[in-house]
N, C-alpha and C. Protein backbone atom coordinates (compact mmCIF):
# COMPACT_ATOMS: atom_id res chain seq x y z
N UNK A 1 112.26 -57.61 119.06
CA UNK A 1 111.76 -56.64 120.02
C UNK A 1 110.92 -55.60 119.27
N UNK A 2 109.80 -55.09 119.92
CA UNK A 2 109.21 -54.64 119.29
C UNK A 2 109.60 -52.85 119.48
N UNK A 3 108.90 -52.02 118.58
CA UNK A 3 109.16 -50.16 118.92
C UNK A 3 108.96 -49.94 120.37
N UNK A 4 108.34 -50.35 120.99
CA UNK A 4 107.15 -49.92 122.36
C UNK A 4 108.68 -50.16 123.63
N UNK A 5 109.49 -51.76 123.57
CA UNK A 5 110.63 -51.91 124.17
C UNK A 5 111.71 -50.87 123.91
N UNK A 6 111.72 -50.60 122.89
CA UNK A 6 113.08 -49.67 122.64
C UNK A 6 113.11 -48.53 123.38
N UNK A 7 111.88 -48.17 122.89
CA UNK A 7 111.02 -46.89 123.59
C UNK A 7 111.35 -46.67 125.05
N UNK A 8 110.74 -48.27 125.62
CA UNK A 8 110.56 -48.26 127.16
C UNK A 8 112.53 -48.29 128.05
N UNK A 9 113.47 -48.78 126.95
CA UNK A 9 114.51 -48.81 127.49
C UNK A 9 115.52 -47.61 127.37
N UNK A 10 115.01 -46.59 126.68
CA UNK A 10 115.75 -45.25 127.07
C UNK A 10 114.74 -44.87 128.30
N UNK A 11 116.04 -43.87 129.16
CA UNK A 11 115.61 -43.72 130.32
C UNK A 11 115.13 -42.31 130.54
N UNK A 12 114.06 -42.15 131.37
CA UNK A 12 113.16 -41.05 131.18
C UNK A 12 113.97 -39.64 131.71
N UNK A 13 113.70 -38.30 130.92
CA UNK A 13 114.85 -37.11 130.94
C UNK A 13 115.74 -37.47 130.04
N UNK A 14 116.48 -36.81 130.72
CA UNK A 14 117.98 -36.82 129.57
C UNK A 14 118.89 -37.57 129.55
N UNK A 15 119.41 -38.50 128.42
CA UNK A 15 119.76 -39.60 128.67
C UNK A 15 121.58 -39.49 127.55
N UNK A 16 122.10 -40.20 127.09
CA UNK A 16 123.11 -40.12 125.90
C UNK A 16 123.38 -41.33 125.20
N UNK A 17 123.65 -41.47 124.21
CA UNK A 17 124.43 -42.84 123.45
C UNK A 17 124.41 -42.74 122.12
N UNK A 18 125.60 -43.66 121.67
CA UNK A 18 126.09 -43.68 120.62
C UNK A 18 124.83 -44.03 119.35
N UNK A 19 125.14 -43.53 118.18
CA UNK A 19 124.49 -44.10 116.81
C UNK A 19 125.23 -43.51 115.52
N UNK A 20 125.34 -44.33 114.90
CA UNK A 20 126.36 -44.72 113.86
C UNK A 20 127.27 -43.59 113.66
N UNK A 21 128.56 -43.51 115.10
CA UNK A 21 129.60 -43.66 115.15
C UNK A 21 129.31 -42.12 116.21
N UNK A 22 128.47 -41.38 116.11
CA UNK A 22 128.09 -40.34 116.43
C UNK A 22 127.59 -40.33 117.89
N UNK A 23 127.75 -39.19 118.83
CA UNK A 23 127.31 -39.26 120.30
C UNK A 23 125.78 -38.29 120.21
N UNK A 24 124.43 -38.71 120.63
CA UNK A 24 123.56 -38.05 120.86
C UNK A 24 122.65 -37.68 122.43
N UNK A 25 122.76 -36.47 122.24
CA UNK A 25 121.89 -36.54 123.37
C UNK A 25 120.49 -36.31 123.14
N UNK A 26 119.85 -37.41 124.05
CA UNK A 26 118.44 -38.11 123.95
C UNK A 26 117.78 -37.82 125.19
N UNK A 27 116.08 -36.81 124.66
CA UNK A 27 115.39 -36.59 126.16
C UNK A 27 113.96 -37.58 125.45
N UNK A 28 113.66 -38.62 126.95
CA UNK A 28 112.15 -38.86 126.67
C UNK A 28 111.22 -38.21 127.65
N UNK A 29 110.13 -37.78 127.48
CA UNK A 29 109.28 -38.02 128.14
C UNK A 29 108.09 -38.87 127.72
N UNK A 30 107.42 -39.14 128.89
CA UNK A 30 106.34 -40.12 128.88
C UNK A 30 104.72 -39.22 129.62
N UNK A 31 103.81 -39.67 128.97
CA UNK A 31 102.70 -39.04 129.52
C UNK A 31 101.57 -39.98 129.07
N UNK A 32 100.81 -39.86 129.80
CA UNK A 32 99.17 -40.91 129.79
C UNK A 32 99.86 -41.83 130.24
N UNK A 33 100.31 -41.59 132.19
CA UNK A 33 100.58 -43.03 132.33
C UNK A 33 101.04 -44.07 131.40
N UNK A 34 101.75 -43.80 130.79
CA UNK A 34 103.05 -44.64 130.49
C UNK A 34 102.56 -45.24 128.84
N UNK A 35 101.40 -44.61 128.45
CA UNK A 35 100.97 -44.61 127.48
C UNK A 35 101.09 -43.72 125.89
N UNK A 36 102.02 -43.02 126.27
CA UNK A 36 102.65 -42.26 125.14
C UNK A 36 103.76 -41.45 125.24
N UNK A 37 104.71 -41.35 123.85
CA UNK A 37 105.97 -40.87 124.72
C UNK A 37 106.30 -39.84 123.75
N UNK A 38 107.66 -38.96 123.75
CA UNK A 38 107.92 -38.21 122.52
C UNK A 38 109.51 -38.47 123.08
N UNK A 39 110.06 -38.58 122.32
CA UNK A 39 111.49 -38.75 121.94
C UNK A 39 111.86 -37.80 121.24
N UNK A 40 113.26 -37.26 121.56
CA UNK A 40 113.63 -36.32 120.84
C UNK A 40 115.35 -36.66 120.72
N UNK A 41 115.99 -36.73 120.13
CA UNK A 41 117.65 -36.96 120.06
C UNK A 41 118.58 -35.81 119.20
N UNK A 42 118.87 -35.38 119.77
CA UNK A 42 120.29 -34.25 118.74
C UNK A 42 121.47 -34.39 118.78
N UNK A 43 121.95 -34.92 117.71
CA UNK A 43 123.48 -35.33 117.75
C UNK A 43 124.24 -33.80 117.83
N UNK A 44 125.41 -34.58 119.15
CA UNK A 44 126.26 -33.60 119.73
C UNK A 44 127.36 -33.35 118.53
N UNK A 45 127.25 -31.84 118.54
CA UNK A 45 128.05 -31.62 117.83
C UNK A 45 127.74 -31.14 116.67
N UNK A 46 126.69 -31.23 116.38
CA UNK A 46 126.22 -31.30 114.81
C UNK A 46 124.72 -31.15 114.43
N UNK A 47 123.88 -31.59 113.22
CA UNK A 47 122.83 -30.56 113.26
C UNK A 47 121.62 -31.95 113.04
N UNK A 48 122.01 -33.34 112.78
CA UNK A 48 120.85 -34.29 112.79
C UNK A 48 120.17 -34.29 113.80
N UNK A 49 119.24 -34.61 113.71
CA UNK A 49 118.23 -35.35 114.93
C UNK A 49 116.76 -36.14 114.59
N UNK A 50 116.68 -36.97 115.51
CA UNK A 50 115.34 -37.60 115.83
C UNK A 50 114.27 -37.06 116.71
N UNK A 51 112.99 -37.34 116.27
CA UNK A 51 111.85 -36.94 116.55
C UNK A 51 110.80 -37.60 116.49
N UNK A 52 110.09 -38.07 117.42
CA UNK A 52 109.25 -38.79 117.49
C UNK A 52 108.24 -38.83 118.47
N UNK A 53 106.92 -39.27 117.93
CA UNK A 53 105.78 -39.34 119.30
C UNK A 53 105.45 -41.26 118.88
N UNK A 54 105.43 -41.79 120.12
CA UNK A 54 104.66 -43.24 120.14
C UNK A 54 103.07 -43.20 121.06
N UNK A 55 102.50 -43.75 120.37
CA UNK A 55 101.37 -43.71 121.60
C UNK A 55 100.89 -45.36 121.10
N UNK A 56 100.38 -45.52 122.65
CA UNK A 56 99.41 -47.16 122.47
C UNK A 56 98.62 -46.90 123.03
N UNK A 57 97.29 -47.37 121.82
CA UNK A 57 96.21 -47.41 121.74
C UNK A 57 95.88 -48.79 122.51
N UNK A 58 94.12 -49.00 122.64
CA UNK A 58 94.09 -50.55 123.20
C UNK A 58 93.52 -51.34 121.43
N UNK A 59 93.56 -50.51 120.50
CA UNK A 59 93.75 -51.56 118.94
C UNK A 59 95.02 -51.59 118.67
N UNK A 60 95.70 -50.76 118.52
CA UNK A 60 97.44 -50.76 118.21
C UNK A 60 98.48 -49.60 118.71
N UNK A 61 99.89 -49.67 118.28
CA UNK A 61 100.63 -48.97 118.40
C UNK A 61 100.61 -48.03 117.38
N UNK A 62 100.75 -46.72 118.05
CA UNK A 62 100.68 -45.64 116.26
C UNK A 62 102.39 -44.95 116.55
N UNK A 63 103.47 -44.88 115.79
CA UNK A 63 104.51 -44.52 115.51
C UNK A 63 104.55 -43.30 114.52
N UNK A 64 104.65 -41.57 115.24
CA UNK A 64 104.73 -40.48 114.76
C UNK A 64 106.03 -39.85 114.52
N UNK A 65 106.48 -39.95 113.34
CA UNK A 65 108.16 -38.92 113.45
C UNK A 65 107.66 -37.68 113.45
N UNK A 66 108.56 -36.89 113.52
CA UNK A 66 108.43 -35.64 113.57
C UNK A 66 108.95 -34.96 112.23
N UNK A 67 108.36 -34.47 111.01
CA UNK A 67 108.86 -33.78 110.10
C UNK A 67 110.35 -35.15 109.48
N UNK A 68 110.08 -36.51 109.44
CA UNK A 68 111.25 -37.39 108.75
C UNK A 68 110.75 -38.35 108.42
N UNK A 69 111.90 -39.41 107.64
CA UNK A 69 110.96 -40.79 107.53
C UNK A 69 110.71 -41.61 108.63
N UNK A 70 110.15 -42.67 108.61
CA UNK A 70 109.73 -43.37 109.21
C UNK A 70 110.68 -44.31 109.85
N UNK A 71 111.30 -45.02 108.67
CA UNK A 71 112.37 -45.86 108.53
C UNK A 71 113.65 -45.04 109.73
N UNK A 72 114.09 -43.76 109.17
CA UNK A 72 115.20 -43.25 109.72
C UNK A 72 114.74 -43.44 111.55
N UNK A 73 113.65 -43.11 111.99
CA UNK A 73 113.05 -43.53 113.24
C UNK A 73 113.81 -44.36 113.66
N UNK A 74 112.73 -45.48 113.20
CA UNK A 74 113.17 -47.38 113.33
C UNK A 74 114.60 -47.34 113.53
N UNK A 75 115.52 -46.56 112.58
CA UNK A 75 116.51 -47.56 112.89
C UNK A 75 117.28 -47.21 113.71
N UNK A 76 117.46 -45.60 114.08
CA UNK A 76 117.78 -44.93 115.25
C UNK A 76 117.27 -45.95 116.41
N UNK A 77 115.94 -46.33 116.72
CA UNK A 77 115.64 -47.04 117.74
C UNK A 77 115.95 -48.19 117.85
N UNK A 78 116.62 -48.90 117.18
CA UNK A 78 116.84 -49.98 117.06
C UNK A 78 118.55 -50.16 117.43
N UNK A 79 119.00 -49.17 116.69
CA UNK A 79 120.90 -49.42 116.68
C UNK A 79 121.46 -48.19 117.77
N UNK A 80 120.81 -47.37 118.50
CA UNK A 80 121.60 -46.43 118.81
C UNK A 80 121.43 -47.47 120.27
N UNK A 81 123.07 -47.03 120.54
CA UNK A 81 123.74 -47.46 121.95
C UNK A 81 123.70 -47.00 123.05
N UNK A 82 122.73 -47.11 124.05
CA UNK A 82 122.90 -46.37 125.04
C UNK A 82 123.63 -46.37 126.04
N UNK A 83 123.74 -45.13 126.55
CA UNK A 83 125.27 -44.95 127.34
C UNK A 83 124.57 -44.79 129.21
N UNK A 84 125.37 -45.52 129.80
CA UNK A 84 124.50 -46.03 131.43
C UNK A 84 125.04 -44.95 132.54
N UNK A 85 124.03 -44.36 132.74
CA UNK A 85 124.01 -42.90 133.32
C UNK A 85 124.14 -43.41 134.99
């Protein structure tokens, strides 16, 4: 699956779910018609978080963290569990 799915399967506003072992709460929004998003996640309780802008282009996908690595992104989007609101 690619970034763009992960993206598209958290649900738009404020959302919650698990990542490695930890509960976060996760807001997306989406803008340009469904063409770019910013993610933001802050684990409850505590002081980590994710940050991110995606946008698709019609040459490619561009993947922006916010002030982190890249990787730490990815894998947040990839492993965190979402919880069905």
């Amino acid at each position: 699956m690619d970034l763009f799915n992960y993206i598209k399967n958290i649900n738009e506003g404020y959302s919650e779910g698990n990542y490695s072992g930890k509960k976060y709460g996760i807001t997306k929004t989406t803008f340009n018609r469904g063409n770019s998003f910013k993610v933001y996640a802050k684990e409850l309780g505590d002081n980590d978080f994710i940050s991110l802008n995606y946008y698709k282009t019609k040459s490619k996908d561009l993947l922006k963290p916010c002030e982190m690595p890249e990787q730490k992104v990815i894998h947040f989007l990839k492993n965190v569990e979402l919880n069905q609101n």
